[in-house]
C-alpha atoms as a PDB file:
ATOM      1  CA  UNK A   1      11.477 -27.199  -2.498  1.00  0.00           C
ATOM      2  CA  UNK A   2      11.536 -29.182   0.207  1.00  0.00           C
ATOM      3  CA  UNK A   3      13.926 -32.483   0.422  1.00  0.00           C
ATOM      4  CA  UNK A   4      12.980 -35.747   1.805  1.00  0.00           C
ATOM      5  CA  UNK A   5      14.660 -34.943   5.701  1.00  0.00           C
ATOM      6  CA  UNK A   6      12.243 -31.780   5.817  1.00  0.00           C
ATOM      7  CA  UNK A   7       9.416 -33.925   4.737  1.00  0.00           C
ATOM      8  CA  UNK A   8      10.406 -36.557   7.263  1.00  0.00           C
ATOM      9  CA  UNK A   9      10.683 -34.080  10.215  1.00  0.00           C
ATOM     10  CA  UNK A  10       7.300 -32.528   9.339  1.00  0.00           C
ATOM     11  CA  UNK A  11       5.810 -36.013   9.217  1.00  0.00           C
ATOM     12  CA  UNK A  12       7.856 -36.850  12.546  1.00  0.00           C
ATOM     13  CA  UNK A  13       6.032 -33.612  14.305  1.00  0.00           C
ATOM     14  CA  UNK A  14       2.799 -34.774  12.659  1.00  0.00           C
ATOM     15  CA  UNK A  15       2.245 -37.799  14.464  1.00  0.00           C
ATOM     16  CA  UNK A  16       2.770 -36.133  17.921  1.00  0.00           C
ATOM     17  CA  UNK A  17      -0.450 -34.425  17.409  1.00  0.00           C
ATOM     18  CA  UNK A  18      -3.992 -35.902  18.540  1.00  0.00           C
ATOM     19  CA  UNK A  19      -6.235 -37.236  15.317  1.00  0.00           C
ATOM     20  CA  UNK A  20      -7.597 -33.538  16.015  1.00  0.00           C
ATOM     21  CA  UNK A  21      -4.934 -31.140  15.968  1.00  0.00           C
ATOM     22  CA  UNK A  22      -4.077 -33.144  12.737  1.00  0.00           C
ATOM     23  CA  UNK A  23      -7.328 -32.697  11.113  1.00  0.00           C
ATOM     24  CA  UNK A  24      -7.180 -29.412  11.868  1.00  0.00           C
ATOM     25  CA  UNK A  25      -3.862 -28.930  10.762  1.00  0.00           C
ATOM     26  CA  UNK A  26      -4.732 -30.371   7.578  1.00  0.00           C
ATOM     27  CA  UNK A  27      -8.161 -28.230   6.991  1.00  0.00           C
ATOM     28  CA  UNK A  28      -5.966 -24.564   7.726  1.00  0.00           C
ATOM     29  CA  UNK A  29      -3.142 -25.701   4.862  1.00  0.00           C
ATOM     30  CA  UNK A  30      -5.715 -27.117   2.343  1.00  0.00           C
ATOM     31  CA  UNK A  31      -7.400 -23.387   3.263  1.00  0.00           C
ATOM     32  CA  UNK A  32      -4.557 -21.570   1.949  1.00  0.00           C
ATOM     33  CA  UNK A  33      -3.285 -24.213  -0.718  1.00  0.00           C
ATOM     34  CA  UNK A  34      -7.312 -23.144  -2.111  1.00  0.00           C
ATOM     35  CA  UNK A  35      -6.537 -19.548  -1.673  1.00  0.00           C
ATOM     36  CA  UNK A  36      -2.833 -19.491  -3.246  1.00  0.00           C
ATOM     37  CA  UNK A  37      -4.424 -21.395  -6.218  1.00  0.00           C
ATOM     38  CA  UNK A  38      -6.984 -19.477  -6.934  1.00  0.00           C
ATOM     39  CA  UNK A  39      -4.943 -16.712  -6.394  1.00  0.00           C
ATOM     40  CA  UNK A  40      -2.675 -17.134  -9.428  1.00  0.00           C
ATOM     41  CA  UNK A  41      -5.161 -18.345 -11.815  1.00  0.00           C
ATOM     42  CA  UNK A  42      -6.438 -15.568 -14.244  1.00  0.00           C
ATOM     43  CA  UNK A  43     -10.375 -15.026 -14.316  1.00  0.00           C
ATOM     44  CA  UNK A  44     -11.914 -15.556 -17.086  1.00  0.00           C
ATOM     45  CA  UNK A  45     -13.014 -12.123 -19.197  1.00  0.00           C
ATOM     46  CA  UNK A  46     -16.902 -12.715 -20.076  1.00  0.00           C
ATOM     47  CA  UNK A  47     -17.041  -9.328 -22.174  1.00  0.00           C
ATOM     48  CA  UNK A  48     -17.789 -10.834 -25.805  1.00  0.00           C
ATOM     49  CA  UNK A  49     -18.022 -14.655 -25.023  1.00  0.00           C
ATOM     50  CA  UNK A  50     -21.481 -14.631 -25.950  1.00  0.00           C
ATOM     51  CA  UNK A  51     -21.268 -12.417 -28.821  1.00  0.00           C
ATOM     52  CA  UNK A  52     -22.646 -13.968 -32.392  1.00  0.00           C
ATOM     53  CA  UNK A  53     -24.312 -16.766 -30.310  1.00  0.00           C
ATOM     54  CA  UNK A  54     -27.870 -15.471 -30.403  1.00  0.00           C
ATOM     55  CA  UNK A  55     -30.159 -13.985 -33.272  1.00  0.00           C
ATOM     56  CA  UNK A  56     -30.036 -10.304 -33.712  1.00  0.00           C
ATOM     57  CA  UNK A  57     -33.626 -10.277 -33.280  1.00  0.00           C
ATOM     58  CA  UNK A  58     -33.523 -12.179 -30.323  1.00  0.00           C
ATOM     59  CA  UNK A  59     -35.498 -11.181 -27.338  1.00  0.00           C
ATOM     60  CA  UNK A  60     -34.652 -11.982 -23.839  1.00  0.00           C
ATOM     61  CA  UNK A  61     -36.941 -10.874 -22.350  1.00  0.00           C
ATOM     62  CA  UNK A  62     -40.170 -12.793 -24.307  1.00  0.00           C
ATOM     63  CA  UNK A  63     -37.634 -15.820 -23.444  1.00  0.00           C
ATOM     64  CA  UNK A  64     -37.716 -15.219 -19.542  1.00  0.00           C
ATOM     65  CA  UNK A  65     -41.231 -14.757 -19.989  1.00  0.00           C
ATOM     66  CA  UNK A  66     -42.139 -18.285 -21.317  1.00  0.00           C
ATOM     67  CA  UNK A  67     -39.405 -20.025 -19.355  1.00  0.00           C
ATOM     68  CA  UNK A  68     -40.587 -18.456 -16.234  1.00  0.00           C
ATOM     69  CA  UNK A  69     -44.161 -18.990 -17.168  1.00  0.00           C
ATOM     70  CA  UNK A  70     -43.177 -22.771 -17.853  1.00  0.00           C
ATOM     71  CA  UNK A  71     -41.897 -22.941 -14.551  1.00  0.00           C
ATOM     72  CA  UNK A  72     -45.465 -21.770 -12.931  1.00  0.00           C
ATOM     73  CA  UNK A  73     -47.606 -24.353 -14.891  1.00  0.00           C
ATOM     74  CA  UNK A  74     -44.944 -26.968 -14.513  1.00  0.00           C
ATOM     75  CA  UNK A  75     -45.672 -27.780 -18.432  1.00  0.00           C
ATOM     76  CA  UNK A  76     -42.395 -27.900 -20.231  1.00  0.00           C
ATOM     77  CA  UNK A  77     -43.060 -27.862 -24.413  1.00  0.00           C
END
């Protein structure tokens, strides 16, 4: 971790860039803050999640047929 004389330096070198260099400075770190995030966080396993939610007798398909015909006619019951 970084103590307060490293963070001072940084912001020392910081503020001999332009208002660009900055900027961009700023938009390549936030890149790979996003990517070292996402990185460690575990994704989600869908297999099941939906399981017991529906009907047995549920059909899908007649479903996408009258939400898809809804969407045609623009009538929404």
């Amino acid at each position: 971790m970084m103590n307060q004389k490293q963070v001072a330096h940084i912001e020392d070198l910081m503020t001999q860039l332009s208002l660009e260099d900055q900027l961009i400075l700023f938009e390549r770190l936030s890149r790979q803050l996003r990517v070292s995030i996402n990185q460690t966080k575990k994704p989600t396993d869908l297999y099941g999640i939906w399981q017991d939610r529906f009907p047995v007798d549920f059909d899908i398909d007649a479903a996408l047929l009258e939400i898809r015909q809804e969407w045609e006619t623009g009538i929404i019951e």
